[in-house]
PDB file of N, CA and C in Angstrom:
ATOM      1  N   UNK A   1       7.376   1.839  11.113  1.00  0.00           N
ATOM      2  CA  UNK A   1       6.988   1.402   9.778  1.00  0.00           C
ATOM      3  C   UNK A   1       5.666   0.628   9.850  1.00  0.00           C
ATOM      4  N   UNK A   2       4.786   1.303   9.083  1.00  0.00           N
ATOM      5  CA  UNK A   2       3.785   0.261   8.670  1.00  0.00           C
ATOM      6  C   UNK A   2       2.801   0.262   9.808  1.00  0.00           C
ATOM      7  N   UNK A   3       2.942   1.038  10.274  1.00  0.00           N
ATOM      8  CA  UNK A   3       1.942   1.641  11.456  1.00  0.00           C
ATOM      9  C   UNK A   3       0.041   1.816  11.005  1.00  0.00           C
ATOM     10  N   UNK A   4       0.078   1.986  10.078  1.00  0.00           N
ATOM     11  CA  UNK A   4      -0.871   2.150   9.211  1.00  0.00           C
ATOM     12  C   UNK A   4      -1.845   0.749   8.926  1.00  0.00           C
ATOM     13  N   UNK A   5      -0.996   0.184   8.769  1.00  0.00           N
ATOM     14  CA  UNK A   5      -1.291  -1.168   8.042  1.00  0.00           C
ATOM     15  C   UNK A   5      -2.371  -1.928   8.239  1.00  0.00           C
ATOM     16  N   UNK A   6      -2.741  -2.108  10.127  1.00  0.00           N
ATOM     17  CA  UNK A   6      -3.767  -2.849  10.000  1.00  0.00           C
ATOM     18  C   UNK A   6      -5.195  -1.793  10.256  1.00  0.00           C
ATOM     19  N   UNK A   7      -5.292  -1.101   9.401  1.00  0.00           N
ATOM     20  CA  UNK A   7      -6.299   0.020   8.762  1.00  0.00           C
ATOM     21  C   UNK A   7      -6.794  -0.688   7.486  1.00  0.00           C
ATOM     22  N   UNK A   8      -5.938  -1.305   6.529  1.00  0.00           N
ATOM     23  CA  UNK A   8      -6.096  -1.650   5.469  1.00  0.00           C
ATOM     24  C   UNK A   8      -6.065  -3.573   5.202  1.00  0.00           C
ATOM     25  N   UNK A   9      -6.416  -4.073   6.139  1.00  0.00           N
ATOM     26  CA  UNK A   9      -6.864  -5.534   5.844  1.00  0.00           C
ATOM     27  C   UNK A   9      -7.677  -5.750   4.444  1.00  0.00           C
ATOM     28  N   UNK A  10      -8.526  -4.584   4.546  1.00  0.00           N
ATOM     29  CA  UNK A  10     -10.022  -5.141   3.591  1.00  0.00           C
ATOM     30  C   UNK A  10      -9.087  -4.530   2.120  1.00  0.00           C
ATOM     31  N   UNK A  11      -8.263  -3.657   2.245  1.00  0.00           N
ATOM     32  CA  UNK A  11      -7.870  -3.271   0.953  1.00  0.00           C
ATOM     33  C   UNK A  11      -6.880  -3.714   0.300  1.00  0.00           C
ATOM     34  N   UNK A  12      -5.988  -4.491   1.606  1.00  0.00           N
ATOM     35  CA  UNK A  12      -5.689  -5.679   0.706  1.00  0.00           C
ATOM     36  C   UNK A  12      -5.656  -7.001   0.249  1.00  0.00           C
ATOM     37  N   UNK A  13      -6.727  -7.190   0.680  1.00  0.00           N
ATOM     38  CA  UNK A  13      -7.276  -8.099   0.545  1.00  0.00           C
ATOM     39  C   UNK A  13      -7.594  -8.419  -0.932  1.00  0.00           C
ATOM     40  N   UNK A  14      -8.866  -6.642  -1.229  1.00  0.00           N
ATOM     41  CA  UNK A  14      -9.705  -6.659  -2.549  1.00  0.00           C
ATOM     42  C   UNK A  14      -8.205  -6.099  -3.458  1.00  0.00           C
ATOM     43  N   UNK A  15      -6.819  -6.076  -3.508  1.00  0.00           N
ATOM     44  CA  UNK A  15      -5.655  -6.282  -4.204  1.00  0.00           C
ATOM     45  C   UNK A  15      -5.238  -6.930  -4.258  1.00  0.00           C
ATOM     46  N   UNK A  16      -5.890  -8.318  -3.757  1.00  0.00           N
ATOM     47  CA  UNK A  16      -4.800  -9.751  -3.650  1.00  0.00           C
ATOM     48  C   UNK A  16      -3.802 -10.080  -3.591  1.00  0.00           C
ATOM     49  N   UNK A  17      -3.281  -8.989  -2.242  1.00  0.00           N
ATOM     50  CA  UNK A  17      -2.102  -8.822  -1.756  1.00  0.00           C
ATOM     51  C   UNK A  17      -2.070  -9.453  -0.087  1.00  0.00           C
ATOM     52  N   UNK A  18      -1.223 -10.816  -0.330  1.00  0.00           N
ATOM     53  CA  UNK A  18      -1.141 -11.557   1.608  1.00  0.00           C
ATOM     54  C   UNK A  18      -0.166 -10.602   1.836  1.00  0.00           C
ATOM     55  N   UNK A  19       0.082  -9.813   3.131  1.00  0.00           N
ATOM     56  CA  UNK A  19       0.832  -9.383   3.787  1.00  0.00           C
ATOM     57  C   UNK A  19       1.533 -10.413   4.719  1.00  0.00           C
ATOM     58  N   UNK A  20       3.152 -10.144   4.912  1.00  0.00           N
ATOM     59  CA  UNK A  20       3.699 -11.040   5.375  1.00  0.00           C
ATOM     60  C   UNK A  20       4.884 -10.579   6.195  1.00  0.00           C
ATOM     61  N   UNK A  21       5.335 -11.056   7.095  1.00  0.00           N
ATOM     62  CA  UNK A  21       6.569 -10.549   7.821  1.00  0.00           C
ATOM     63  C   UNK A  21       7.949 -10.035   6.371  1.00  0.00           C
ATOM     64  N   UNK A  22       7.941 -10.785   5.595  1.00  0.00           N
ATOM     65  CA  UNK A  22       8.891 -10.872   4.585  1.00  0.00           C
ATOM     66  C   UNK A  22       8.664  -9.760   3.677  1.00  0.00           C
ATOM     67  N   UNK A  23       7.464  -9.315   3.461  1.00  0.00           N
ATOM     68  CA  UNK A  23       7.235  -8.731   2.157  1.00  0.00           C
ATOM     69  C   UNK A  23       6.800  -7.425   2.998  1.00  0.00           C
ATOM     70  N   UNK A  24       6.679  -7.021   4.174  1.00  0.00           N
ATOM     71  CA  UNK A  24       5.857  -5.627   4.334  1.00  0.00           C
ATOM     72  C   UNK A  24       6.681  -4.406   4.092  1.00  0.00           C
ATOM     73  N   UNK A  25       7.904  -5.017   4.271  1.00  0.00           N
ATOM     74  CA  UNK A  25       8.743  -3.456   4.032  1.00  0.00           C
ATOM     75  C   UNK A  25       8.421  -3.182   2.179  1.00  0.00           C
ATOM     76  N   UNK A  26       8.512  -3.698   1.628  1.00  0.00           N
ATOM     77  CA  UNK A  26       8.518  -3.868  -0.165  1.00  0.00           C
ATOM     78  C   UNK A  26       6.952  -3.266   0.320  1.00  0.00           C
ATOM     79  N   UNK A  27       6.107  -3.691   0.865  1.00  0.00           N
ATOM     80  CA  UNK A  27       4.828  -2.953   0.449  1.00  0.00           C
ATOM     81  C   UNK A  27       4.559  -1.668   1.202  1.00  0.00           C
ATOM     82  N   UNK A  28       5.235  -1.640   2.227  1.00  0.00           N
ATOM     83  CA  UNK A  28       5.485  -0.448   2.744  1.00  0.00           C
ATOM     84  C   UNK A  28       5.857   0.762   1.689  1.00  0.00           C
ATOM     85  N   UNK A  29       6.843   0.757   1.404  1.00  0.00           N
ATOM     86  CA  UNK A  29       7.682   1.476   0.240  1.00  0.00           C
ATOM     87  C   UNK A  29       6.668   1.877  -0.654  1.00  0.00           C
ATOM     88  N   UNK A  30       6.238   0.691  -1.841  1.00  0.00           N
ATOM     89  CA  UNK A  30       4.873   0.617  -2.906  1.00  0.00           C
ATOM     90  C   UNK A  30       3.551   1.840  -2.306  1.00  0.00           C
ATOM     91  N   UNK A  31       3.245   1.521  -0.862  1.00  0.00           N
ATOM     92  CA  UNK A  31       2.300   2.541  -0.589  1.00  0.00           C
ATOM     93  C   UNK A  31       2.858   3.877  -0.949  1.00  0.00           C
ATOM     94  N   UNK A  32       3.950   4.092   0.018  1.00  0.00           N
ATOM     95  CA  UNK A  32       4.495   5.117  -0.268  1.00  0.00           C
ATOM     96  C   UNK A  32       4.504   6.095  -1.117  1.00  0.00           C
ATOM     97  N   UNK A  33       4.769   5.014  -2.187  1.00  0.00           N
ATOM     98  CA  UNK A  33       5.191   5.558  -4.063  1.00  0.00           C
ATOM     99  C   UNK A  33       3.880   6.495  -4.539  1.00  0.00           C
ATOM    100  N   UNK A  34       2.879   5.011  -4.289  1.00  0.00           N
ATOM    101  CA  UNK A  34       1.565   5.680  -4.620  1.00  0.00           C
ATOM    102  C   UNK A  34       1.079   6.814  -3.892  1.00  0.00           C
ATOM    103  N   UNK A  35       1.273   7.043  -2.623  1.00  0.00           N
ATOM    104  CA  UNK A  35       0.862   8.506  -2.448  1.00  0.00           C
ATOM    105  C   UNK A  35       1.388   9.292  -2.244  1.00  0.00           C
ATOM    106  N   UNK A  36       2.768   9.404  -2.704  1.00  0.00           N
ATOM    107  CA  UNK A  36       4.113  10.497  -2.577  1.00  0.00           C
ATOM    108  C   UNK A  36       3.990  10.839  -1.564  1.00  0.00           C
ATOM    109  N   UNK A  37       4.431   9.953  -0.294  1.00  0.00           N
ATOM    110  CA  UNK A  37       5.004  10.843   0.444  1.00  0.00           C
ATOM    111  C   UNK A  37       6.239   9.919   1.118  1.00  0.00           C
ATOM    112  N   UNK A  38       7.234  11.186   1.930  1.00  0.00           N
ATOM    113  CA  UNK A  38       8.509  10.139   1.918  1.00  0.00           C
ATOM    114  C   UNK A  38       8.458   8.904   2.441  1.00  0.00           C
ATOM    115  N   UNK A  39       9.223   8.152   2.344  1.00  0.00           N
ATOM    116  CA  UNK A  39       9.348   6.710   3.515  1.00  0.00           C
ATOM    117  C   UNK A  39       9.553   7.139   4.513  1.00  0.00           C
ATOM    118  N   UNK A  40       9.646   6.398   5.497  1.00  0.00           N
ATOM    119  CA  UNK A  40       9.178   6.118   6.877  1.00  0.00           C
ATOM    120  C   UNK A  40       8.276   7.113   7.616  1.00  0.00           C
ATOM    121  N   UNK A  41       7.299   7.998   6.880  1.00  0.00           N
ATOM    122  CA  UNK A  41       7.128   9.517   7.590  1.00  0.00           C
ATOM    123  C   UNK A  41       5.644   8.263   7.401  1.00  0.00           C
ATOM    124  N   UNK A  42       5.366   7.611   8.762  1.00  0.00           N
ATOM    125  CA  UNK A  42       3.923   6.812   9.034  1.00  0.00           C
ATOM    126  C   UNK A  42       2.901   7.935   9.086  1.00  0.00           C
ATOM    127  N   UNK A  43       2.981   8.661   9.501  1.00  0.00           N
ATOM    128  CA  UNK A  43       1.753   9.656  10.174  1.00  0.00           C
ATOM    129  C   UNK A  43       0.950  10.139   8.986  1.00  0.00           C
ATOM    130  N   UNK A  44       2.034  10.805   8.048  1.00  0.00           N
ATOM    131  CA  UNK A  44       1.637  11.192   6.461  1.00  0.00           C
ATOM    132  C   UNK A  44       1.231  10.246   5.294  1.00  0.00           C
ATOM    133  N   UNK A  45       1.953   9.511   5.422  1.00  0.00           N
ATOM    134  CA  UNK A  45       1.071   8.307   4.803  1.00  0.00           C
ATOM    135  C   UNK A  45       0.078   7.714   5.702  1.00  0.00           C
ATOM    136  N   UNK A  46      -0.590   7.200   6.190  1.00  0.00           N
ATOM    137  CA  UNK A  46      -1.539   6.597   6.601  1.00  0.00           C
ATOM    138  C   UNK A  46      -2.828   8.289   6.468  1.00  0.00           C
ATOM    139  N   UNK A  47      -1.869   9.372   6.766  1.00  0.00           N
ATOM    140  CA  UNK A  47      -3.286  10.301   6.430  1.00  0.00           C
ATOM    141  C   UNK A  47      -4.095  10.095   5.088  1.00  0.00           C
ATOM    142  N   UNK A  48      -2.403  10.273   4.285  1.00  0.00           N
ATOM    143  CA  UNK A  48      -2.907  10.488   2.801  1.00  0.00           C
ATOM    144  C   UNK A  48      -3.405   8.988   2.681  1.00  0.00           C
ATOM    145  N   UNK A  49      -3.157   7.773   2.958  1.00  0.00           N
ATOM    146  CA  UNK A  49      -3.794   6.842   2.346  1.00  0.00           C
ATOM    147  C   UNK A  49      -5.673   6.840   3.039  1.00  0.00           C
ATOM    148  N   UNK A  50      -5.960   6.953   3.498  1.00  0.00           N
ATOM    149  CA  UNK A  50      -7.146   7.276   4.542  1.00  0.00           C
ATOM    150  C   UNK A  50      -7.827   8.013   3.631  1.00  0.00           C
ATOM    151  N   UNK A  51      -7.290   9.264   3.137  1.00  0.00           N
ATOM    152  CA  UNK A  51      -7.869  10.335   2.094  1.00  0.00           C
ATOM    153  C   UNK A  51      -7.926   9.746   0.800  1.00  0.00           C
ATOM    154  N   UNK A  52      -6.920   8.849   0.154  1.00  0.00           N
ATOM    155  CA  UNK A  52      -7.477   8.449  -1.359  1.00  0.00           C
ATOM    156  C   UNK A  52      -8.504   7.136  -0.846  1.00  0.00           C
ATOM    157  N   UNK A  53      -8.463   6.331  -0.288  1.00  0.00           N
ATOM    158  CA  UNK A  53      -9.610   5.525   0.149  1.00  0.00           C
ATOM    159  C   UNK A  53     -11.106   6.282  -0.172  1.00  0.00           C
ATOM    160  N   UNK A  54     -11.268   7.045   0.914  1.00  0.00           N
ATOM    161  CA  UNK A  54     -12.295   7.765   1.221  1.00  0.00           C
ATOM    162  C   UNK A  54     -13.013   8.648  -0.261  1.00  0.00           C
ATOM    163  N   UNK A  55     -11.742   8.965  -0.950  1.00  0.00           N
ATOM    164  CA  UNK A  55     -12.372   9.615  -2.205  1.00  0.00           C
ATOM    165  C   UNK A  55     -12.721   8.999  -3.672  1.00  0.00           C
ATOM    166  N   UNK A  56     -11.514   7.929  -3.176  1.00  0.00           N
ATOM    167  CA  UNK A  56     -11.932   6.924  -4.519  1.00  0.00           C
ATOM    168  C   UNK A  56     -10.885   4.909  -4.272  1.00  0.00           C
ATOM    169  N   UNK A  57     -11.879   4.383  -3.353  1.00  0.00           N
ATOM    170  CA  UNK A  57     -11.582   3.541  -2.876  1.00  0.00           C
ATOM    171  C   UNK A  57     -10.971   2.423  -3.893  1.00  0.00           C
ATOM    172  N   UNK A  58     -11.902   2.250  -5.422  1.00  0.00           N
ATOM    173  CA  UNK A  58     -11.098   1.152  -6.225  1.00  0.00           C
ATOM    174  C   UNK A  58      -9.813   1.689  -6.928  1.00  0.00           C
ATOM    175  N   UNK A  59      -9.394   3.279  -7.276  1.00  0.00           N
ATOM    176  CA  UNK A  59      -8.884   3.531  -7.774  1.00  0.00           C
ATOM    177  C   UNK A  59      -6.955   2.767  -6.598  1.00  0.00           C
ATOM    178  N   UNK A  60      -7.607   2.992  -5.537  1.00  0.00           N
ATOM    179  CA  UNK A  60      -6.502   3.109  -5.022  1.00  0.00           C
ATOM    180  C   UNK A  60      -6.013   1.535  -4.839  1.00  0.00           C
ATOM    181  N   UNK A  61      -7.566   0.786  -4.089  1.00  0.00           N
ATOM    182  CA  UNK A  61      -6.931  -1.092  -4.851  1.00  0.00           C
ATOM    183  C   UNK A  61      -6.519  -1.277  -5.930  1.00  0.00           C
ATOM    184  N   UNK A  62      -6.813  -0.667  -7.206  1.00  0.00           N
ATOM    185  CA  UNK A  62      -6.071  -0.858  -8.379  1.00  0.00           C
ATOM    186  C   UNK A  62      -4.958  -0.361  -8.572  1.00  0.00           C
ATOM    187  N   UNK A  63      -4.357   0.822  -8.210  1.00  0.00           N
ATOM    188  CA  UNK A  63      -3.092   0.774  -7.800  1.00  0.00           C
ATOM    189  C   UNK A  63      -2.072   0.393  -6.571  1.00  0.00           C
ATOM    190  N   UNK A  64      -2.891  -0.204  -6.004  1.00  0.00           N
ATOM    191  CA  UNK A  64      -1.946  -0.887  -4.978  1.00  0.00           C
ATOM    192  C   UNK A  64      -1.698  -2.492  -5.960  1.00  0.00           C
ATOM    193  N   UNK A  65      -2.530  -2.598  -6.437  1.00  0.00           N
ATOM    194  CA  UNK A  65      -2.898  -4.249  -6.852  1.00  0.00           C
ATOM    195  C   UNK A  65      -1.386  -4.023  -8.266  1.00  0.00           C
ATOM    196  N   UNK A  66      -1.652  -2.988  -9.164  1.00  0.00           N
ATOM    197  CA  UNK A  66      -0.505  -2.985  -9.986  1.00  0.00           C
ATOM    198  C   UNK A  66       1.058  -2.669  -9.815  1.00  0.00           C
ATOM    199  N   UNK A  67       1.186  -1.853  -8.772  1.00  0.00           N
ATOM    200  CA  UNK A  67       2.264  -1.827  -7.865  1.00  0.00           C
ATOM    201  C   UNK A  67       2.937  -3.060  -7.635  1.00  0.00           C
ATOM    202  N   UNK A  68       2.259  -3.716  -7.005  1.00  0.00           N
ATOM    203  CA  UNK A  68       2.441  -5.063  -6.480  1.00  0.00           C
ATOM    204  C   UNK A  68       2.826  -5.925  -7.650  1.00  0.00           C
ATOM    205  N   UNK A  69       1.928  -5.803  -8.383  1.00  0.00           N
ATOM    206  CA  UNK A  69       2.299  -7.059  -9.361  1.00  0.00           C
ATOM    207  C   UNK A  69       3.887  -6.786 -10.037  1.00  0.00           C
ATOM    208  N   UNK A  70       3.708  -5.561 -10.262  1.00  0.00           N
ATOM    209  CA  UNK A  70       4.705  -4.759 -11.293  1.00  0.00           C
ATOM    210  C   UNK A  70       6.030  -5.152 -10.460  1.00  0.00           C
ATOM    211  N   UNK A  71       6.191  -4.903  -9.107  1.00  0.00           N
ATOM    212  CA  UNK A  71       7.008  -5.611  -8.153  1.00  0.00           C
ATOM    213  C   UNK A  71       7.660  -6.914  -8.110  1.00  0.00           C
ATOM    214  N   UNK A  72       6.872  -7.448  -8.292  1.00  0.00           N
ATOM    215  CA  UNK A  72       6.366  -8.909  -7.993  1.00  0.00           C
ATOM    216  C   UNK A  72       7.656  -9.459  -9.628  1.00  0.00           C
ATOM    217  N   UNK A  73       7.072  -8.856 -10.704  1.00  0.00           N
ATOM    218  CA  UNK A  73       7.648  -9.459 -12.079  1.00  0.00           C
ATOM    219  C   UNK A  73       8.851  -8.918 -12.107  1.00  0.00           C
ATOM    220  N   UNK A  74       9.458  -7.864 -11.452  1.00  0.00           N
ATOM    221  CA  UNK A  74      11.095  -7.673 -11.198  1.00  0.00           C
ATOM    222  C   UNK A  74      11.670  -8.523 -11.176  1.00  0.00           C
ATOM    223  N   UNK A  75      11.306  -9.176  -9.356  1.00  0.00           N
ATOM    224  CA  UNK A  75      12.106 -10.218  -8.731  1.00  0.00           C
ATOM    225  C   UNK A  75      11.792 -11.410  -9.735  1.00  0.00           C
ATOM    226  N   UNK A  76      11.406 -12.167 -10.378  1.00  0.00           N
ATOM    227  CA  UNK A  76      11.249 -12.949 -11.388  1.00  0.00           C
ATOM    228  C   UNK A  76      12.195 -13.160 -12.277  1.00  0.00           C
TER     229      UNK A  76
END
């Protein structure tokens, strides 16, 4: 899990998202969502996330960033 992850410091950063021992599986998952592909399959996600970066880098902080929040106001 989450093999990927430290690829994306800078992106989540610009989502104002702290990554944390507590919260990575929940953001694990959230990536996921956003680029359909199943959970735990690391190899495929980190491709596909690599590929929406590369083609449209804010689109994809902005949906990581609303993911998150949208998350975030559940547990609330």
């Amino acid at each position: 899990m989450t093999c990927y992850f430290r690829h994306l410091q800078e992106i989540f950063r610009k989502a104002g998202v702290a990554v944390t021992k507590e919260n990575k599986q929940e953001l694990d998952k959230i990536i996921h969502k956003i680029v359909a592909t199943k959970y735990k399959d690391c190899p495929a996600t980190g491709k596909e996330v690599k590929k929406r970066i590369a083609e449209d880098e804010e689109s994809f902080v902005s949906a990581l960033r609303a993911e998150w929040e949208r998350a975030n106001v559940k547990k609330s």
